[in-house]
Protein backbone atom coordinates (compact mmCIF):
# COMPACT_ATOMS: atom_id res chain seq x y z
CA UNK A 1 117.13 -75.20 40.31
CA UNK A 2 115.83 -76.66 37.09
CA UNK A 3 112.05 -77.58 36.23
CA UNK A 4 112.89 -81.16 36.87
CA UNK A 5 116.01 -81.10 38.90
CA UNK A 6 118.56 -81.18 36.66
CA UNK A 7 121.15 -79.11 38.07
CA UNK A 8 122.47 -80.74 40.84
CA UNK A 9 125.50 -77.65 41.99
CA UNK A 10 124.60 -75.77 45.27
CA UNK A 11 124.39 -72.70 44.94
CA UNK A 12 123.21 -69.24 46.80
CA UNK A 13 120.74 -68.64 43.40
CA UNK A 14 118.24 -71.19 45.18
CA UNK A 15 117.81 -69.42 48.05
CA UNK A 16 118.75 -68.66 51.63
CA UNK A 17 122.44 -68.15 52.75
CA UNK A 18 125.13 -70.51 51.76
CA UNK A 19 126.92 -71.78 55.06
CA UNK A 20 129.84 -72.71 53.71
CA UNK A 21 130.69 -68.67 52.32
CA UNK A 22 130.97 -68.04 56.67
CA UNK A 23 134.81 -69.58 57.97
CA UNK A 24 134.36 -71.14 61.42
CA UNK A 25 137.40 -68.92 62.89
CA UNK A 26 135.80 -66.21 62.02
CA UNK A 27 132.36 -67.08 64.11
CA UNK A 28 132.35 -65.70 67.63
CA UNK A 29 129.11 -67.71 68.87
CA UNK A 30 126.22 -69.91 67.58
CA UNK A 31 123.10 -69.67 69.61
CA UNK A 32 120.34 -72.49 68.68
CA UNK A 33 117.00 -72.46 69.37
CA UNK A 34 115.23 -75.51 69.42
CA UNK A 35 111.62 -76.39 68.86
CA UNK A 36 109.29 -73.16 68.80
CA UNK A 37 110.79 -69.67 68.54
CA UNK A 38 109.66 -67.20 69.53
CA UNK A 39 107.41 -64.48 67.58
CA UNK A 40 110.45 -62.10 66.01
CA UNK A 41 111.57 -65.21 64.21
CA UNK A 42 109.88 -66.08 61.23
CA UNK A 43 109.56 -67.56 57.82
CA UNK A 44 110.35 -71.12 59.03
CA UNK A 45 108.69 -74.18 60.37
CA UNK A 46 111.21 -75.57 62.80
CA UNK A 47 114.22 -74.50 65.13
CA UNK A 48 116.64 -71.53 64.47
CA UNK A 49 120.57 -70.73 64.21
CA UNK A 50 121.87 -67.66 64.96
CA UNK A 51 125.77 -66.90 63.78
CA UNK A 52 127.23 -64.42 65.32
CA UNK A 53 130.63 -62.93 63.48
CA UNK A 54 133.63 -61.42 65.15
CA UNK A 55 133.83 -58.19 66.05
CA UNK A 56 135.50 -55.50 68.23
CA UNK A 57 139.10 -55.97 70.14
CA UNK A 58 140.28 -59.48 68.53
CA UNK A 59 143.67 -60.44 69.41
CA UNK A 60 145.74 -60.87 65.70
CA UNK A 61 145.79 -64.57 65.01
CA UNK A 62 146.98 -66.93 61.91
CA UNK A 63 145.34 -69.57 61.11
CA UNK A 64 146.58 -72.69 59.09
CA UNK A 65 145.05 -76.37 58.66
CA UNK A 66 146.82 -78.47 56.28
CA UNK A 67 145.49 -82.16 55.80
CA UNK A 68 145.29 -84.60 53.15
CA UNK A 69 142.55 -82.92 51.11
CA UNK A 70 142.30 -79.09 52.56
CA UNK A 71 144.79 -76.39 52.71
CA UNK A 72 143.32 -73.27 54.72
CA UNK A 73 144.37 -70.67 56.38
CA UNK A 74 142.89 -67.39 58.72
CA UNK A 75 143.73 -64.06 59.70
CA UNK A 76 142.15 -62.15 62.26
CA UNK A 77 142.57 -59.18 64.31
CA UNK A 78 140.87 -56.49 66.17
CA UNK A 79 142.03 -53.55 68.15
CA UNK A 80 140.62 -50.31 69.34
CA UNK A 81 140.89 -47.22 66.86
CA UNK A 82 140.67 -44.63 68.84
CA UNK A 83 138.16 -43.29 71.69
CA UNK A 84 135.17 -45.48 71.36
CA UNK A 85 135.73 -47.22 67.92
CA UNK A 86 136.79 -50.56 67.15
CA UNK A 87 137.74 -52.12 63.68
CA UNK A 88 138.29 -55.82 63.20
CA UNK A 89 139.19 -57.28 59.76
CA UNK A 90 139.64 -61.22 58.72
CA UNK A 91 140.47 -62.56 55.60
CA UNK A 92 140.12 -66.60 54.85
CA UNK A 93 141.44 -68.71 51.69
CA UNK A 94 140.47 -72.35 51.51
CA UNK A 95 140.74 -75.18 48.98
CA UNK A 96 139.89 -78.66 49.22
CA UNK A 97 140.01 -81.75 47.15
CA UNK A 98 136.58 -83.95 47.60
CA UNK A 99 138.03 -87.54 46.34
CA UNK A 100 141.42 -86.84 45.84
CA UNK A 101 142.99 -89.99 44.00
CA UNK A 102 139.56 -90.77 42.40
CA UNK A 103 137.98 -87.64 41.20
CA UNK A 104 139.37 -83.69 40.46
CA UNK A 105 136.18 -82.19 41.82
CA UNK A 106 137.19 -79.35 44.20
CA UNK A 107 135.76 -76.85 46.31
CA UNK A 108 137.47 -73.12 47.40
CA UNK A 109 136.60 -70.10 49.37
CA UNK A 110 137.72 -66.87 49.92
CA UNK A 111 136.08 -64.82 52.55
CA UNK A 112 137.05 -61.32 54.11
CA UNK A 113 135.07 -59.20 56.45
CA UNK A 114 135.51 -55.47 57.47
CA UNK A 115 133.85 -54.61 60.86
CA UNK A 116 133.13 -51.17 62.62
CA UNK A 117 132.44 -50.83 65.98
CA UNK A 118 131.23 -47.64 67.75
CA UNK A 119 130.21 -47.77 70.99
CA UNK A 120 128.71 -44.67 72.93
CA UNK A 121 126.83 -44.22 76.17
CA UNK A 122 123.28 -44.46 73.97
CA UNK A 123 124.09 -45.46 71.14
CA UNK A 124 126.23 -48.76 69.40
CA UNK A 125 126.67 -48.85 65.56
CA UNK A 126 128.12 -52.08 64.16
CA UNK A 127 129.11 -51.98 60.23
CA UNK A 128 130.46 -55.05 58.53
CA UNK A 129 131.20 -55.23 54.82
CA UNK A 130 131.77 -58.52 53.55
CA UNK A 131 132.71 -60.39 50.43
CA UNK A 132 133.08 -64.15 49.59
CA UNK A 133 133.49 -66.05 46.25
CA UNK A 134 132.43 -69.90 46.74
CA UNK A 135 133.71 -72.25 43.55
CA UNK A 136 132.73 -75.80 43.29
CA UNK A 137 134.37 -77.56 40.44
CA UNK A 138 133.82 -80.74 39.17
CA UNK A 139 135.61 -80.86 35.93
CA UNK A 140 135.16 -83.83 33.44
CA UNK A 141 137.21 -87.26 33.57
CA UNK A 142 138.76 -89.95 31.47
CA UNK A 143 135.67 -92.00 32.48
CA UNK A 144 132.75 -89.05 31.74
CA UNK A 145 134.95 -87.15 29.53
CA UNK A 146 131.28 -84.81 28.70
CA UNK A 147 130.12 -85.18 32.50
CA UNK A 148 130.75 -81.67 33.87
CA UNK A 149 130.05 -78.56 36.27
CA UNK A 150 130.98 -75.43 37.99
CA UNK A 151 129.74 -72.99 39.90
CA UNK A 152 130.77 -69.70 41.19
CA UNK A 153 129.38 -67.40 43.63
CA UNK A 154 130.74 -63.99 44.25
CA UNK A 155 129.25 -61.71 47.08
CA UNK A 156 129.15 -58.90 48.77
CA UNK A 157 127.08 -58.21 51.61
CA UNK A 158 126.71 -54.79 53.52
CA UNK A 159 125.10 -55.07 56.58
CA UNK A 160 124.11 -52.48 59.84
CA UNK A 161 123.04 -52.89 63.33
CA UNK A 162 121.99 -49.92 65.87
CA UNK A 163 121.52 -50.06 68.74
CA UNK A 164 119.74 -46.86 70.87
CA UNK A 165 119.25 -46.95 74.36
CA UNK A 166 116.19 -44.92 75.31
CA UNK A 167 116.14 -45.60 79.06
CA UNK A 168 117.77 -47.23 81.79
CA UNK A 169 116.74 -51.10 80.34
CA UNK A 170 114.45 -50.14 76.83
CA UNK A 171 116.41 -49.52 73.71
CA UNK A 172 115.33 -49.27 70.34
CA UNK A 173 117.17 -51.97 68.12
CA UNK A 174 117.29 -51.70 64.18
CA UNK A 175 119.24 -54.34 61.82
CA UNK A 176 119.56 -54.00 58.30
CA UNK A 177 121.35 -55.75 55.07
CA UNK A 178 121.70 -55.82 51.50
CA UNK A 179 123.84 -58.52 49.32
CA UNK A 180 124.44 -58.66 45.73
CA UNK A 181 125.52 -62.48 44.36
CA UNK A 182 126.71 -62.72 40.73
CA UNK A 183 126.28 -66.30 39.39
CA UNK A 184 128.03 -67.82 36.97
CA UNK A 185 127.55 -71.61 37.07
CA UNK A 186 126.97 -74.37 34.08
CA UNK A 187 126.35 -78.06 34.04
CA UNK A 188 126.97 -80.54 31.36
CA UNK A 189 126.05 -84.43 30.97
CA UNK A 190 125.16 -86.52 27.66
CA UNK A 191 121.69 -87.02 26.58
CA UNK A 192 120.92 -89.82 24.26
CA UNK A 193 117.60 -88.71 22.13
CA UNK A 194 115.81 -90.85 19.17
CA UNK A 195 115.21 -89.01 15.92
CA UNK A 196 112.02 -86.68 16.34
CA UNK A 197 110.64 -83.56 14.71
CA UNK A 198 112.22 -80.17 16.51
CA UNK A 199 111.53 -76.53 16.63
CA UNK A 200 112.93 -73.68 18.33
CA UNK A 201 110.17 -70.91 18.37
CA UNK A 202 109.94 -68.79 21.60
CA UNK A 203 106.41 -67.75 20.98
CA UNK A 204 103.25 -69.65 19.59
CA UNK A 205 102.83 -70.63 16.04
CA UNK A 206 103.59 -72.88 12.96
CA UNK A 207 106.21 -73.17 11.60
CA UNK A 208 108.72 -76.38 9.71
CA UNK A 209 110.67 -78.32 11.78
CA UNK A 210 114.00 -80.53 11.56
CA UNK A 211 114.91 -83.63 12.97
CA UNK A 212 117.01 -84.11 15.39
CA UNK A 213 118.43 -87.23 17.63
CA UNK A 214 122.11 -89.37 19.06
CA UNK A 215 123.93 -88.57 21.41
CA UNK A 216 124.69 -84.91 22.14
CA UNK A 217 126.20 -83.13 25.17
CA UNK A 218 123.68 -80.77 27.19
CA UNK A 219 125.06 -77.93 28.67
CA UNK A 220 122.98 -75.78 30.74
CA UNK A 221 124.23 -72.40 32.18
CA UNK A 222 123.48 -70.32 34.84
CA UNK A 223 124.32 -66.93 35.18
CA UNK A 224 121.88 -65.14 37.43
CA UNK A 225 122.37 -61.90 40.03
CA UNK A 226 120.43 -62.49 42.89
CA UNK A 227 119.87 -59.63 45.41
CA UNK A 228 118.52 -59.72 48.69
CA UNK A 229 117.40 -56.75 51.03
CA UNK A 230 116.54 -57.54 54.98
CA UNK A 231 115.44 -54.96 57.52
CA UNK A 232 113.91 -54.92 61.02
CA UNK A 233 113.09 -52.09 63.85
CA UNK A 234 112.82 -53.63 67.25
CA UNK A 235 111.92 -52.00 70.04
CA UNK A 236 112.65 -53.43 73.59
CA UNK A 237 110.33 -51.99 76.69
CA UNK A 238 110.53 -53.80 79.86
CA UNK A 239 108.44 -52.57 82.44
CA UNK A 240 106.42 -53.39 85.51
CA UNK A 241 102.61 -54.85 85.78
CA UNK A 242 100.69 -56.49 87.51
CA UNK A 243 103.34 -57.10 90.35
CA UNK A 244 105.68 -58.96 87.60
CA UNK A 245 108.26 -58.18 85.68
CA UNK A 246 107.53 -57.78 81.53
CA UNK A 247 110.07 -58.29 78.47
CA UNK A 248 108.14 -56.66 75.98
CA UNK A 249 109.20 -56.59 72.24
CA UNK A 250 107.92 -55.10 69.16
CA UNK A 251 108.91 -55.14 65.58
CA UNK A 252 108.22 -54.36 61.65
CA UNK A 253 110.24 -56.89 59.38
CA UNK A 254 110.70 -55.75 55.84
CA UNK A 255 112.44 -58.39 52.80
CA UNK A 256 112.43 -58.18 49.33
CA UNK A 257 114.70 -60.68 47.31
CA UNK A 258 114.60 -60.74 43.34
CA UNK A 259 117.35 -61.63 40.74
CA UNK A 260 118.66 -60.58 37.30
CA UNK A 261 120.86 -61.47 34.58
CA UNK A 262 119.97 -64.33 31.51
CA UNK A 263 119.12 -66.76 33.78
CA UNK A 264 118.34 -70.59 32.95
CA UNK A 265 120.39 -70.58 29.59
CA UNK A 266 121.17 -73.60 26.68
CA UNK A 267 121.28 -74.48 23.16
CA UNK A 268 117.45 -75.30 22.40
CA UNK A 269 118.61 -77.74 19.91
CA UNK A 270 120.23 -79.72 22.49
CA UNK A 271 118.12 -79.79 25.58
CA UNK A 272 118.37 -80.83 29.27
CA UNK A 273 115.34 -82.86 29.04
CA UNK A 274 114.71 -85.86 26.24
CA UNK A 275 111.35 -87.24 27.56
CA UNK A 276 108.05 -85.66 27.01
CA UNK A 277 105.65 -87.61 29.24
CA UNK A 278 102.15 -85.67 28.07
CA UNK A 279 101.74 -83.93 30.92
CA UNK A 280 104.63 -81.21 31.42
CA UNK A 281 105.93 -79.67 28.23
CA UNK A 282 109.76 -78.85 27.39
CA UNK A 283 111.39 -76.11 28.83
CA UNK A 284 113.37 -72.99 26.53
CA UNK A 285 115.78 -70.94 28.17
CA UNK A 286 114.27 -68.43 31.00
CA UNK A 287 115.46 -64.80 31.60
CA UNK A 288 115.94 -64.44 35.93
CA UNK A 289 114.88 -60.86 35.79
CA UNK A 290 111.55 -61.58 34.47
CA UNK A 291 110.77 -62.98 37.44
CA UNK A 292 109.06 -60.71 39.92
CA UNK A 293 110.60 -60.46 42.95
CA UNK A 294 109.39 -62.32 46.44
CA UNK A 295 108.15 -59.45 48.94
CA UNK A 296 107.50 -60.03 52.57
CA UNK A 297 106.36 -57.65 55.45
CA UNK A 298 105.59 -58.82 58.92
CA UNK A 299 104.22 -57.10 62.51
CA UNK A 300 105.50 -58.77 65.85
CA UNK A 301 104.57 -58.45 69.63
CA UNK A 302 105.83 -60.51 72.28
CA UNK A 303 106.28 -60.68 75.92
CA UNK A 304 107.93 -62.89 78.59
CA UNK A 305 107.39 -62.67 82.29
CA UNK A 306 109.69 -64.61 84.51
CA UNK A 307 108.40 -65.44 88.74
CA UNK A 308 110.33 -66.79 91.55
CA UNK A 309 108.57 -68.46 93.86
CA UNK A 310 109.48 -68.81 97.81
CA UNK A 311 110.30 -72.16 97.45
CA UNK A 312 112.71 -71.38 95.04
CA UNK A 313 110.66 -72.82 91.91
CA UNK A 314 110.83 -70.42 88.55
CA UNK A 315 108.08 -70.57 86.20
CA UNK A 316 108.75 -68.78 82.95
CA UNK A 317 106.32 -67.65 80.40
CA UNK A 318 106.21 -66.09 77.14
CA UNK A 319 103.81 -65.10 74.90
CA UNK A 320 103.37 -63.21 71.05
CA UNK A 321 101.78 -63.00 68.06
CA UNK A 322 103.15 -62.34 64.81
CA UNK A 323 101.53 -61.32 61.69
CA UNK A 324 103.38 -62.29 58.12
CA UNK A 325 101.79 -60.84 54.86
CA UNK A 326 102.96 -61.69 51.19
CA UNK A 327 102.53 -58.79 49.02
CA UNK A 328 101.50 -58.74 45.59
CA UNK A 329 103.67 -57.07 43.14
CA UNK A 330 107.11 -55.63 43.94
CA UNK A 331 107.01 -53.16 46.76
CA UNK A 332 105.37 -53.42 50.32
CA UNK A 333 102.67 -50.87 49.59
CA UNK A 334 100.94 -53.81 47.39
CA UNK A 335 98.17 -55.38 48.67
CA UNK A 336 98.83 -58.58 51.05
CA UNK A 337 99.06 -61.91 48.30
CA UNK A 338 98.23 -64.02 51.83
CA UNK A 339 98.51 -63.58 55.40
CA UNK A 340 99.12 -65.62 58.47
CA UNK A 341 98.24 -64.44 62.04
CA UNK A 342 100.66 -66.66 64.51
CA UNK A 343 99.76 -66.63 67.97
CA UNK A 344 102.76 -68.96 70.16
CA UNK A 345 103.18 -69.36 73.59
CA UNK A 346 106.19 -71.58 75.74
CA UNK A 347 105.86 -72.12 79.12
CA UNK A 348 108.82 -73.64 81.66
CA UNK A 349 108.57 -74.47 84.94
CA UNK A 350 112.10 -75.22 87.37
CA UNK A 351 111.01 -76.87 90.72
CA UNK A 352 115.28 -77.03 91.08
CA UNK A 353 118.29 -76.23 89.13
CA UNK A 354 118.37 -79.58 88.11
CA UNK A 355 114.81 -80.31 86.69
CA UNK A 356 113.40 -78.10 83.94
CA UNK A 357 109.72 -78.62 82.67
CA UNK A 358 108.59 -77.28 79.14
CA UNK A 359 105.27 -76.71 76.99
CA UNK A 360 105.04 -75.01 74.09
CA UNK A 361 102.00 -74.41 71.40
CA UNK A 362 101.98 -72.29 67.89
CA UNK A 363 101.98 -72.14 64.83
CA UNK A 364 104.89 -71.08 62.04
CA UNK A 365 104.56 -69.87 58.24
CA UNK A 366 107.01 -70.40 55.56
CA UNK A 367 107.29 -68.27 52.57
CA UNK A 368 106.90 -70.21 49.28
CA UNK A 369 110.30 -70.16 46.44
CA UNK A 370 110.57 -67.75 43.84
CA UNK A 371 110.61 -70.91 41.40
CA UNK A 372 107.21 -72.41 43.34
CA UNK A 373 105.40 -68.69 42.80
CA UNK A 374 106.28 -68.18 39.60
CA UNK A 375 107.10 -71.36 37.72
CA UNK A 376 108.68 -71.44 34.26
CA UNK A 377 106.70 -71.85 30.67
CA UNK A 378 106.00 -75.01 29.33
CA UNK A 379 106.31 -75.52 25.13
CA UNK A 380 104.27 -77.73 23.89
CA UNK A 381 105.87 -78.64 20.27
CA UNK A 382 102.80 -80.68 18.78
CA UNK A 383 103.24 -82.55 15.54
CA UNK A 384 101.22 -81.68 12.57
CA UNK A 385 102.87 -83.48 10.17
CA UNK A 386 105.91 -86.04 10.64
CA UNK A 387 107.45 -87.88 7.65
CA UNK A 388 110.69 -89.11 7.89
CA UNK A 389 111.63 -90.76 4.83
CA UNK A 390 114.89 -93.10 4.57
CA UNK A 391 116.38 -90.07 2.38
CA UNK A 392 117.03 -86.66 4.29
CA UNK A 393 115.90 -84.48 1.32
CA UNK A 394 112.27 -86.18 1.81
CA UNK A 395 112.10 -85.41 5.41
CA UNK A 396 109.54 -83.19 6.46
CA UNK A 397 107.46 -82.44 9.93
CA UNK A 398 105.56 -79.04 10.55
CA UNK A 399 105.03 -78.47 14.12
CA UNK A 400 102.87 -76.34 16.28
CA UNK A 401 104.16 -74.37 19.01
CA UNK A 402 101.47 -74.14 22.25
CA UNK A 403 102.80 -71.67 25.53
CA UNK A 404 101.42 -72.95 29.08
CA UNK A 405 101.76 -70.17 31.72
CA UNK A 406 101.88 -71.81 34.43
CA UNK A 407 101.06 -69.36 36.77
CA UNK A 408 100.36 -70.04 40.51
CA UNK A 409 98.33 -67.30 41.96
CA UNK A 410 96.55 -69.44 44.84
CA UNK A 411 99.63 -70.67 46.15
CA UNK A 412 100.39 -69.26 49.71
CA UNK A 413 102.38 -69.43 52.77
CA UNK A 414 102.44 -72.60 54.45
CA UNK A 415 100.94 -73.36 58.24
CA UNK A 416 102.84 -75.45 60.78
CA UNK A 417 100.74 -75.45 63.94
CA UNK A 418 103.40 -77.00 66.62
CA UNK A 419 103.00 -78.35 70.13
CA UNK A 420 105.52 -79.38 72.40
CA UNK A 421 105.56 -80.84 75.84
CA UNK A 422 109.12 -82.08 77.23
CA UNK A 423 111.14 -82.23 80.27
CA UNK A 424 114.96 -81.84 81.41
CA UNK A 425 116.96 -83.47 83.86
CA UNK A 426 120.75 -82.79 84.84
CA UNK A 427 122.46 -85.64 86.59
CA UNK A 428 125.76 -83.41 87.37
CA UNK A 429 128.99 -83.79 85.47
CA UNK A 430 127.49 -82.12 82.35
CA UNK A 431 125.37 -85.08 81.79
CA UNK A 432 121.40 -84.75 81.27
CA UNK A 433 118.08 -86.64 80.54
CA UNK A 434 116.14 -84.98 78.17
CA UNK A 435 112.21 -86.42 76.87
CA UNK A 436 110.22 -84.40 74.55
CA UNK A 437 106.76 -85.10 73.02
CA UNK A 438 105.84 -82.75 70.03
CA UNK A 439 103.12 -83.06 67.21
CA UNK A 440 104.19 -80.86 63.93
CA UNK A 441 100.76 -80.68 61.24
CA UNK A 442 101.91 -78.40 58.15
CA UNK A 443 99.31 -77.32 55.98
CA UNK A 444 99.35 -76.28 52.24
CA UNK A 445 103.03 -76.83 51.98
């Protein structure tokens, strides 16, 4: 966040999902997959994590950890509702000091979670309904008495997964979310500026300036609603051909994230920024919901075939290709911005249960930032006329006000094309050998 990086809070506003919103006793399992994934995963060049929440029959448990900087505690429980429904709830409050004795900065968390499980002989339905608030709080000091930040995150995230089983082994899976954030975060930090000619116009022109310069405390806030919609219709058809057995998937991916509320907000007066270096201009105050929002589609196919051998060796194979498209504008019916076409395929061969042996080649796309896309104004303030006499009733500057829109429509998705060649080697007792060769070349990044 911030043209030139000056605000330094995390927050979910740039992006992604905020790890720390997600308690760990409230996590049932984390599956990672290293190197390439396979073709349903996208927008990423490297490994993935999958977090899996609670839900279902929990037995009740309390939680507490107490140590010399965090105070948090759990609930949890889970129990059957009735025929085939289950209902699990959780609830987590946590607080901790980061430098307690040196600094007050502290972080806190509250997280709860409402599940739903229904479970028939076709067809599975799980509902969760969650909300967290993340705070971060580093208030000033006796040293940096106008050296200050905050920020707040409140969420709430409703999310649905079906599962349909059309056969004896295919099903048809489909997984869908929406979140809402509210933002409300500031920064503040002293800014020492020498006396020069200032304006405040929002739009081009001429018009008289003033003079401005000292020390002065910037305060920048943030107060942004980002929202974020996810969907994706899997279907899952094994079958038989060729004498082997197939693990065939296919899916349509649909995401659209976009924000709102005033956005990148301060006194124009007193600025973040002091320097002008020729190059980039000065930055005014930027609305979020101007912004158009980020829309992604994407088409995936992918197979894996699995043979045992009467030696007893196991050579594994799978195979996809996935197709991402950026879309223009802010629905999916837009024409594609760019498009990648991502062909991957992993290999593994077991001569034992000891010794695995793995290739893999592909290539990845990521999706390009909101901020990268569409990048903020620059205000170029230029200086017509500039005298500044020893008496402030003589002073006088008129300044012209120039708008860069710095647009970036040739900016796409970024290639990784991946290889990977490694082996595995258990010596027994949970210990292993593991070498891996891999060559990573991202392009337009």
């Amino acid at each position: 966040l911030g043209p030139r990086g000056e605000l330094t809070f995390a927050t979910a506003s740039g992006g992604g999902i905020d790890l720390r919103r997600i308690p760990a006793a409230t996590i049932e399992r984390v599956e990672v997959i290293r190197g390439l994934p396979s073709s349903r995963f996208g927008d990423l060049t490297q490994g993935v994590v999958l977090v899996d929440t609670r839900a279902g029959a929990v037995n009740p448990e309390m939680l507490v950890r107490l140590d010399a900087r965090t105070v948090e505690a759990t609930l949890l429980g889970g129990k059957r509702i009735g025929g085939q429904h289950f209902g699990t709830a959780s609830l987590n409050l946590a607080r901790t000091r980061l430098a307690p004795g040196f600094q007050d900065n502290t972080g806190s968390r509250i997280s709860a979670q409402l599940a739903h499980r229904s479970e028939g002989d076709r067809l599975t339905l799980d509902t969760r309904l969650d909300f967290f608030q993340v705070l971060d709080d580093q208030p000033p000091s006796s040293l940096s008495p106008d050296l200050a930040s905050q920020s707040r995150d409140n969420g709430l995230r409703l999310s649905e997964r079906l599962r349909w089983r059309l056969g004896e082994r295919s099903r048809l899976d489909w997984t869908a979310a929406f979140e809402g954030v509210r933002q409300r975060s500031f920064t503040q930090s002293p800014r020492l500026r020498g006396a020069m000619p200032f304006t405040n116009r929002l739009t081009e022109g001429t018009q008289d300036g003033k003079f401005i310069g000292g020390v002065y405390v910037a305060r920048v806030d943030v107060d942004g609603d980002p929202r974020h919609f996810y969907s994706r219709l899997e279907g899952y058809l094994p079958n038989r051909w060729a004498g082997l057995e197939h693990d065939v998937r296919a899916g349509l991916e649909l995401r659209r994230e976009w924000s709102g509320g005033p956005g990148y907000v301060f006194d124009i007066e007193f600025p973040p920024q002091v320097e002008f270096n020729g190059v980039n201009g000065y930055d005014r105050p930027r609305r979020f919901d101007a912004i158009p929002p980020l829309v992604t589609s994407a088409l995936y196919l992918d197979d894996r075939v699995t043979r045992i051998f009467g030696n007893g060796w196991t050579l594994s194979a799978q195979g996809g290709l996935r197709l991402d498209l950026l879309h223009w504008g802010s629905t999916w019916l837009r024409a594609p911005r760019d498009h990648v076409l991502q062909p991957r395929l992993q290999l593994e061969l077991a001569p034992s249960q000891r010794l695995r042996v793995r290739a893999g080649a592909g290539r990845l796309a990521k999706v390009p930032t909101l901020g990268d896309l569409f990048p903020a104004p620059q205000f170029y303030d230029l200086v017509n006329f500039n005298w500044y006499a020893n008496d402030p009733a003589e002073r006088r500057a008129i300044l012209t006000t120039r708008i860069l829109q710095r647009g970036n429509p040739d900016l796409m998705m970024s290639r990784a094309d991946k290889g990977e060649l490694g082996m595995e080697l258990s010596l027994g007792g949970g210990s292993q050998i593991a070498l891996v060769g891999y060559l990573d070349r991202i392009r337009r990044a």
